[in-house]
PDB file of N, CA and C in Angstrom:
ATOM      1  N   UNK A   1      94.518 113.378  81.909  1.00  0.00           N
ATOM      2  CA  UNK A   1      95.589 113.852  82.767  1.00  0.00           C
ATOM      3  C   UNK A   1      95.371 115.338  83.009  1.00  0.00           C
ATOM      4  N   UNK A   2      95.319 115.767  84.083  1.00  0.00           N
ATOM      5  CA  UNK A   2      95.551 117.205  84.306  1.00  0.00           C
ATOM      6  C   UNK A   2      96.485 118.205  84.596  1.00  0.00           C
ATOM      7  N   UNK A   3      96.709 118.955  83.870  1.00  0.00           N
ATOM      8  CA  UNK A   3      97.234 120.107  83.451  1.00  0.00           C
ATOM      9  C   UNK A   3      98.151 120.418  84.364  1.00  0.00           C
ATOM     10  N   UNK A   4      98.217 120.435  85.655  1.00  0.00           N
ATOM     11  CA  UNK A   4      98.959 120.249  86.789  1.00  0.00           C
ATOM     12  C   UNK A   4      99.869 118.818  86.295  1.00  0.00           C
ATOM     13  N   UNK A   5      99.344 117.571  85.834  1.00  0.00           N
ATOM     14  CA  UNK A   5     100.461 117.141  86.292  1.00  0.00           C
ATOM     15  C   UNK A   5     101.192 117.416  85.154  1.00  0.00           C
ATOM     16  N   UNK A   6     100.852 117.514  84.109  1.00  0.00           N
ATOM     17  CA  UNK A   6     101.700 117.614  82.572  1.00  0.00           C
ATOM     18  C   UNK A   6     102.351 119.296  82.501  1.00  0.00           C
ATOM     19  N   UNK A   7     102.278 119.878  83.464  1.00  0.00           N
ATOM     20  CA  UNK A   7     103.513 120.886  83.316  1.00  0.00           C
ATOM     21  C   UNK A   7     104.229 120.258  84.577  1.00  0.00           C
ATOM     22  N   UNK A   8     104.005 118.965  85.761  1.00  0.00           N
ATOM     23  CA  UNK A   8     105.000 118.971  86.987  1.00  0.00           C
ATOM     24  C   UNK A   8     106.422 118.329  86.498  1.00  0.00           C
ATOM     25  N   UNK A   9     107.622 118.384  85.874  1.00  0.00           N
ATOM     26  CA  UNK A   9     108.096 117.729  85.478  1.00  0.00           C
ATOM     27  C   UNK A   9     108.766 116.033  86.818  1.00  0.00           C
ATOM     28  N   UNK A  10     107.967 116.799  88.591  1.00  0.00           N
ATOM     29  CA  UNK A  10     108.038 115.287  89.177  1.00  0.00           C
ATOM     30  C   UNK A  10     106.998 114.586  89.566  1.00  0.00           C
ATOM     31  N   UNK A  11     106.048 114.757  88.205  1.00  0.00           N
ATOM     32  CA  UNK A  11     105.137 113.898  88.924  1.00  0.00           C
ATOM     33  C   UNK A  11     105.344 112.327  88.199  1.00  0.00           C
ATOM     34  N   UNK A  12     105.362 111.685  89.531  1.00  0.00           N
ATOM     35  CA  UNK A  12     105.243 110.344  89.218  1.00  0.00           C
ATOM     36  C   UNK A  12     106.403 109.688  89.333  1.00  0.00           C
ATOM     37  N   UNK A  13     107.751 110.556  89.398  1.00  0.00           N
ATOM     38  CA  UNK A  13     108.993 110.509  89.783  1.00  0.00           C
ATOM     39  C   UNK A  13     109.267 109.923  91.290  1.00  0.00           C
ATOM     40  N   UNK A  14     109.510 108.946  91.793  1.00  0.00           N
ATOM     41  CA  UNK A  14     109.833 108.802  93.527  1.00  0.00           C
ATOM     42  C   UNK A  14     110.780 108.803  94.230  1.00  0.00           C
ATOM     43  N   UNK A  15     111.284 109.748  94.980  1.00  0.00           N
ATOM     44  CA  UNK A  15     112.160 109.818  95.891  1.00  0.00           C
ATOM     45  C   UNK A  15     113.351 108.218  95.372  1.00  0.00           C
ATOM     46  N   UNK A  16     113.054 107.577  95.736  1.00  0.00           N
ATOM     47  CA  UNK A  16     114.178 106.285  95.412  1.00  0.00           C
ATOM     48  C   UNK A  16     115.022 106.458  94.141  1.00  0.00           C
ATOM     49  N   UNK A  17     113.779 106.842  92.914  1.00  0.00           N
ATOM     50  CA  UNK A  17     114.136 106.503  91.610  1.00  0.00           C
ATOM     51  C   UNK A  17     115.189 107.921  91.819  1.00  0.00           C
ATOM     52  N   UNK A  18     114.828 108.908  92.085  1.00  0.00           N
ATOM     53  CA  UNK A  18     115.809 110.319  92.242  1.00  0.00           C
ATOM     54  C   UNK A  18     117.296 110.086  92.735  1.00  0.00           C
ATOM     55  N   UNK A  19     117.012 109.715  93.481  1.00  0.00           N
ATOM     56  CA  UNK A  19     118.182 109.218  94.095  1.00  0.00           C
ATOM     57  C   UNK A  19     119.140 108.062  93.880  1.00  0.00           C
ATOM     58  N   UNK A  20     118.655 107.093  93.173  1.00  0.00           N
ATOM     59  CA  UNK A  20     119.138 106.305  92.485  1.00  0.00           C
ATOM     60  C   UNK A  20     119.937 106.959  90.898  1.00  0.00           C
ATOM     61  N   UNK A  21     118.856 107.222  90.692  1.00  0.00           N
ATOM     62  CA  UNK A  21     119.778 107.857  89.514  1.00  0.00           C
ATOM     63  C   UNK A  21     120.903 109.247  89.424  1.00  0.00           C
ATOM     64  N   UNK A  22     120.363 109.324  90.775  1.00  0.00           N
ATOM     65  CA  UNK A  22     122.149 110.701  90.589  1.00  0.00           C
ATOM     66  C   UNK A  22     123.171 109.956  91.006  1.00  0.00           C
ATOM     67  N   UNK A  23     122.691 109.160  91.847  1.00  0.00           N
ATOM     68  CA  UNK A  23     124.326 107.316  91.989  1.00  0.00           C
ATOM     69  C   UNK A  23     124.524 107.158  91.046  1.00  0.00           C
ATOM     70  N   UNK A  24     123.718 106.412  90.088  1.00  0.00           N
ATOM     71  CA  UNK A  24     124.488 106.304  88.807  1.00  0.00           C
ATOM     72  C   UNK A  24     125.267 106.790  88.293  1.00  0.00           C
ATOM     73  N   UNK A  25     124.510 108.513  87.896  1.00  0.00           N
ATOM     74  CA  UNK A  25     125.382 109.446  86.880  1.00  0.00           C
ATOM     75  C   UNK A  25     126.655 109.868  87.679  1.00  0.00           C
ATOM     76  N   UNK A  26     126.387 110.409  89.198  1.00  0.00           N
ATOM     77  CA  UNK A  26     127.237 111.201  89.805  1.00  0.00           C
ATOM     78  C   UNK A  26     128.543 110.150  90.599  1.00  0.00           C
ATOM     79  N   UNK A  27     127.677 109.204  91.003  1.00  0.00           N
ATOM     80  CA  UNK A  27     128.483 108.261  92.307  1.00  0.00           C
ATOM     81  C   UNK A  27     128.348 109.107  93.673  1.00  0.00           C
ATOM     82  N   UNK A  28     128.257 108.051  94.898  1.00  0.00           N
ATOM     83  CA  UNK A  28     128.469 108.924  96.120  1.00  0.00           C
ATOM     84  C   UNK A  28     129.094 109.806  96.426  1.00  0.00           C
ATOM     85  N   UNK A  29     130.705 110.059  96.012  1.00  0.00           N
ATOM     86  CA  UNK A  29     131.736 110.984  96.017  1.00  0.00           C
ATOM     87  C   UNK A  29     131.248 112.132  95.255  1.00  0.00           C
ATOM     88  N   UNK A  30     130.924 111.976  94.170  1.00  0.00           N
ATOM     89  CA  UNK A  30     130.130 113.381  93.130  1.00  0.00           C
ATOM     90  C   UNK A  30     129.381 113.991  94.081  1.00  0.00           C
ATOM     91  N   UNK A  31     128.436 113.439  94.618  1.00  0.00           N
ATOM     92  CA  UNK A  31     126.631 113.227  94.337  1.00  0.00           C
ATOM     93  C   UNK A  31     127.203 114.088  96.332  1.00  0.00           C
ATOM     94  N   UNK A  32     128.005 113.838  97.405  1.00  0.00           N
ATOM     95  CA  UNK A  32     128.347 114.462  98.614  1.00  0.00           C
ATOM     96  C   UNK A  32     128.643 115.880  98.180  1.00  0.00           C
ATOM     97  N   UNK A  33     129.598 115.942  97.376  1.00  0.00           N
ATOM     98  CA  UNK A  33     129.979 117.113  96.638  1.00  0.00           C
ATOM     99  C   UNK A  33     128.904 118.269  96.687  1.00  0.00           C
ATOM    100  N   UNK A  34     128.233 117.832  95.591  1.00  0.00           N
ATOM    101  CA  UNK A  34     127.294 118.523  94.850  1.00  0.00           C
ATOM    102  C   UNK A  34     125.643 118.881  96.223  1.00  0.00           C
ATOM    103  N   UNK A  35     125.750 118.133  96.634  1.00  0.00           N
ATOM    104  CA  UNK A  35     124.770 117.908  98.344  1.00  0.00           C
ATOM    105  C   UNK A  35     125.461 117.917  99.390  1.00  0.00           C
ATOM    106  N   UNK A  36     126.196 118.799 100.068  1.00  0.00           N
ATOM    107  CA  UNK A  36     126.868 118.315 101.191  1.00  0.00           C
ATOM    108  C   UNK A  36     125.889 118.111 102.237  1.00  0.00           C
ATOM    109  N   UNK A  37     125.615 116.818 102.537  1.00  0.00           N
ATOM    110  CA  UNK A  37     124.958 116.139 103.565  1.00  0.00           C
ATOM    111  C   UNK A  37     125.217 115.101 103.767  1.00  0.00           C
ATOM    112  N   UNK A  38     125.137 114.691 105.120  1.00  0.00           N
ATOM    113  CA  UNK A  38     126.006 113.525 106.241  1.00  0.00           C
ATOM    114  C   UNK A  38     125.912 111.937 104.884  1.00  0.00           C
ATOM    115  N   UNK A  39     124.175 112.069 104.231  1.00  0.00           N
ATOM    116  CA  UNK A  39     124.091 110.929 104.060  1.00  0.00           C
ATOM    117  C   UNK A  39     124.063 110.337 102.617  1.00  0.00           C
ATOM    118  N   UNK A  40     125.212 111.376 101.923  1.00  0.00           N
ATOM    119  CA  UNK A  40     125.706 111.488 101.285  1.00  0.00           C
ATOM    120  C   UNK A  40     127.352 110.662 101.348  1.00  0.00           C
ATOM    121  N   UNK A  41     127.653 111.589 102.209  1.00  0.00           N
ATOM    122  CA  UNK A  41     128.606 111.528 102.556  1.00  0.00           C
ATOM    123  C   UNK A  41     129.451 110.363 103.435  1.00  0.00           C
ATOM    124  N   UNK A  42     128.817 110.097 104.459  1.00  0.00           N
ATOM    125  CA  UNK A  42     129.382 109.252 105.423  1.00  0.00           C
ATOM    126  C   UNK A  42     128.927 107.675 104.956  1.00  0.00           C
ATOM    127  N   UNK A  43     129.181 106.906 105.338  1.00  0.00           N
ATOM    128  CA  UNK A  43     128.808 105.565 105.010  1.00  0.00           C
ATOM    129  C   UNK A  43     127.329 105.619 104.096  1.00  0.00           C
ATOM    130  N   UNK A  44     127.178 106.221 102.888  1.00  0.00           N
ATOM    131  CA  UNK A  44     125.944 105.874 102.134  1.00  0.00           C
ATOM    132  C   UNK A  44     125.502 104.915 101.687  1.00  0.00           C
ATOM    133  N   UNK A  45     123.812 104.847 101.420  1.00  0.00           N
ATOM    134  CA  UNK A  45     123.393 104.083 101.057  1.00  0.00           C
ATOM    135  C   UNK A  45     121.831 104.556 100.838  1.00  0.00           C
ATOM    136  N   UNK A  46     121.431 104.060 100.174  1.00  0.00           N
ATOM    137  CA  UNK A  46     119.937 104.538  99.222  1.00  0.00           C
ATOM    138  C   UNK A  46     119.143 104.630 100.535  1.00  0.00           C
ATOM    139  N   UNK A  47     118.907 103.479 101.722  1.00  0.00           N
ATOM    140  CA  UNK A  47     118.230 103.404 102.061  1.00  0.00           C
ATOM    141  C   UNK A  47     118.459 104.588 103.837  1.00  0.00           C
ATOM    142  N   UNK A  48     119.257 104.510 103.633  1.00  0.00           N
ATOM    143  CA  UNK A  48     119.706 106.086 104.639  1.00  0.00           C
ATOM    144  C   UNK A  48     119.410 107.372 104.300  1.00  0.00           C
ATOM    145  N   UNK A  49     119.577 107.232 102.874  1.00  0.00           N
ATOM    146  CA  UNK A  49     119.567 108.987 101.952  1.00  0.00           C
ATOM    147  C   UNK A  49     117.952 109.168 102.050  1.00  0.00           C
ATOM    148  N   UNK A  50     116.918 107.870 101.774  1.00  0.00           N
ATOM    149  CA  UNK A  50     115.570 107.920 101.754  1.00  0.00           C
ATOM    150  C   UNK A  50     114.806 108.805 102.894  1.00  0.00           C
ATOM    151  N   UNK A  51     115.613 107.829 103.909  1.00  0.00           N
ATOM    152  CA  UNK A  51     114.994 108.419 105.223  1.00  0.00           C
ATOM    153  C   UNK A  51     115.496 109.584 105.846  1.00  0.00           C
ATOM    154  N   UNK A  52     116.167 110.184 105.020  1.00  0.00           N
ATOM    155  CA  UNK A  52     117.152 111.669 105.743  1.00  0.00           C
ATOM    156  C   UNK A  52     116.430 112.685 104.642  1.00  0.00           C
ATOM    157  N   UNK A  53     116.033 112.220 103.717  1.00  0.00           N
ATOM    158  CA  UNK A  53     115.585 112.971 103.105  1.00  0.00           C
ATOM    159  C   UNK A  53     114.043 113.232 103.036  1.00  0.00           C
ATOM    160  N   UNK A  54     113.438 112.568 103.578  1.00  0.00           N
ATOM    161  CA  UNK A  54     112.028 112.366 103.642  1.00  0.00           C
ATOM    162  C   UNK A  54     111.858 113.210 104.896  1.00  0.00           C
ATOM    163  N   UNK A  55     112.738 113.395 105.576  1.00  0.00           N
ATOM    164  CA  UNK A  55     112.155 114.039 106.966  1.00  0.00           C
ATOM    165  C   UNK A  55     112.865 115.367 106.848  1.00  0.00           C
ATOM    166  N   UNK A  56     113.724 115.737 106.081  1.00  0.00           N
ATOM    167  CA  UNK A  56     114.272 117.021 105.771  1.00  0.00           C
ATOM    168  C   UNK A  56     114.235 117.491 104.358  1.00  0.00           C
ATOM    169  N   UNK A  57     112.827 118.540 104.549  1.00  0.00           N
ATOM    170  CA  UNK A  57     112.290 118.767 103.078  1.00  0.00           C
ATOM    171  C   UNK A  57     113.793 120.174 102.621  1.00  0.00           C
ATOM    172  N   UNK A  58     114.402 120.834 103.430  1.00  0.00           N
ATOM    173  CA  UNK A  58     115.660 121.737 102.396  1.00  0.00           C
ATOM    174  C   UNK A  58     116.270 120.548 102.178  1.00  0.00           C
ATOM    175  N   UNK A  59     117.028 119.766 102.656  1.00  0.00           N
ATOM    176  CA  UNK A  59     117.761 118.890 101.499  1.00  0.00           C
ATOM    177  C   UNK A  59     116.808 118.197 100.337  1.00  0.00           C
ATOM    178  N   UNK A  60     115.855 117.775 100.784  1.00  0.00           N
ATOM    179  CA  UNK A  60     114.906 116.938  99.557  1.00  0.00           C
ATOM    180  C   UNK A  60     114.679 118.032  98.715  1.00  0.00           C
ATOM    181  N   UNK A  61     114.744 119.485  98.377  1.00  0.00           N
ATOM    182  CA  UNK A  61     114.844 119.927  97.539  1.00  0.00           C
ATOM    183  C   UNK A  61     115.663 120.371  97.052  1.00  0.00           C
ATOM    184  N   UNK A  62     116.859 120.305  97.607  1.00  0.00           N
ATOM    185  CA  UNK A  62     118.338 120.628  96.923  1.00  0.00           C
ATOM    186  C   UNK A  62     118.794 119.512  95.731  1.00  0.00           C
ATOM    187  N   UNK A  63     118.379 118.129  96.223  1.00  0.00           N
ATOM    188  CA  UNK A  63     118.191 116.559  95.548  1.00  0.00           C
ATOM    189  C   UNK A  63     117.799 116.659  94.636  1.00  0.00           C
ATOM    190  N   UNK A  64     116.234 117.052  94.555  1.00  0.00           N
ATOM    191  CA  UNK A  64     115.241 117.356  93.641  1.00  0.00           C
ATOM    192  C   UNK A  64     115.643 118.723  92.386  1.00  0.00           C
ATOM    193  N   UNK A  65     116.036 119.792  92.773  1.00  0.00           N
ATOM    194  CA  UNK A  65     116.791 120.774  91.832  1.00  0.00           C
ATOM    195  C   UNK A  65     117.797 119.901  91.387  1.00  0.00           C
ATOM    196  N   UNK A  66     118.429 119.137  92.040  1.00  0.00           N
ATOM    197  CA  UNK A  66     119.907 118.841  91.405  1.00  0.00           C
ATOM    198  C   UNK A  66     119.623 117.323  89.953  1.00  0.00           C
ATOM    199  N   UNK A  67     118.400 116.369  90.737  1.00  0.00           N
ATOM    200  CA  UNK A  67     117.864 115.886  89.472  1.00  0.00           C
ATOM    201  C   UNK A  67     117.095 116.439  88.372  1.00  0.00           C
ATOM    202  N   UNK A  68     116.266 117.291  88.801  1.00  0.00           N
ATOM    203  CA  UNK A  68     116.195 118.170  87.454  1.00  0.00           C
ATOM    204  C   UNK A  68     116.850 118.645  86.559  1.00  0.00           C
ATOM    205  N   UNK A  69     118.081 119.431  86.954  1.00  0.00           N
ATOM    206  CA  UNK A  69     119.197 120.096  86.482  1.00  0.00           C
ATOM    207  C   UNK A  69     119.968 118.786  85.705  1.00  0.00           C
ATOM    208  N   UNK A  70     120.042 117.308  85.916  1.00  0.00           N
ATOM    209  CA  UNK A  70     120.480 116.775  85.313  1.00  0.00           C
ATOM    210  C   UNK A  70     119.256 115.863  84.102  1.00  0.00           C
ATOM    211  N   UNK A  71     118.382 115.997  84.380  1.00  0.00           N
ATOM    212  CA  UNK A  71     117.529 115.706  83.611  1.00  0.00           C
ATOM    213  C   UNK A  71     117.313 116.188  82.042  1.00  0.00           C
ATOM    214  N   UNK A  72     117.033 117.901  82.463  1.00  0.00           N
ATOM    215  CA  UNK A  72     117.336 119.129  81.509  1.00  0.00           C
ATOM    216  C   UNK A  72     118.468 118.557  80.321  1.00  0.00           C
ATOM    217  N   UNK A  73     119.732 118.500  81.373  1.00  0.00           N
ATOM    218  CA  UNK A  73     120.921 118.277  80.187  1.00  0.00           C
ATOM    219  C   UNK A  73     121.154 117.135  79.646  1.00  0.00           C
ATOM    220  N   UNK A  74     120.432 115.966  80.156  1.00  0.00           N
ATOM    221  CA  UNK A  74     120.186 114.797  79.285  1.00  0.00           C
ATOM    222  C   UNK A  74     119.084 115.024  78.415  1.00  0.00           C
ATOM    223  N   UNK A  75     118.486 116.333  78.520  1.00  0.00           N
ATOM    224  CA  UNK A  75     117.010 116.104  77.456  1.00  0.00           C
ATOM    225  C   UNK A  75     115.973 115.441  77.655  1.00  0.00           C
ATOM    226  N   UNK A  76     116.132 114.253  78.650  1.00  0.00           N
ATOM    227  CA  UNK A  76     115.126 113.800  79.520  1.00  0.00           C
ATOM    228  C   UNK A  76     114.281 114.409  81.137  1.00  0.00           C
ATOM    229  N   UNK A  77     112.951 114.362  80.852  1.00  0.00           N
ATOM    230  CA  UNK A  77     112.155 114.471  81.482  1.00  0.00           C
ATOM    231  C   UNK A  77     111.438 113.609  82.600  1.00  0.00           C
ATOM    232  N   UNK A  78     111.850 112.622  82.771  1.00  0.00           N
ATOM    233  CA  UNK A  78     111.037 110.927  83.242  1.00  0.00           C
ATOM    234  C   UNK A  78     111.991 110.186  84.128  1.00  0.00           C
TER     235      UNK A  78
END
């Protein structure tokens, strides 16, 4: 494994799984909050948030900070 990926804490992480799991912890209502964006917000669903986020890299990294940040405080990395 190289060194790059064992300090990336997203490698190997995918967009879906990210997003899936701040539903879990947060729920849509949290998770709009904490992201204010439409597809969050308005009629959500995984497979809307995918494609809004894939084509708009400032929100895909607001997502991405915000699963980290919950990662950290679970102590999990993965």
């Amino acid at each position: 494994m190289s060194e790059q990926q064992v300090n990336d804490p997203m490698h190997g992480v995918t967009l879906e799984k990210i997003v899936n799991s701040l539903v879990e912890f947060y729920g849509w209502e949290e998770l709009g909050k904490r992201v204010d964006i439409n597809c969050f917000n308005i009629d959500p669903s995984v497979k809307s948030s995918l494609k809004f986020l894939r084509k708009s890299p400032w929100a895909r990294t607001k997502v991405e900070d915000l699963y980290l940040a919950l990662q950290k405080k679970r102590g999990t990395m993965t």
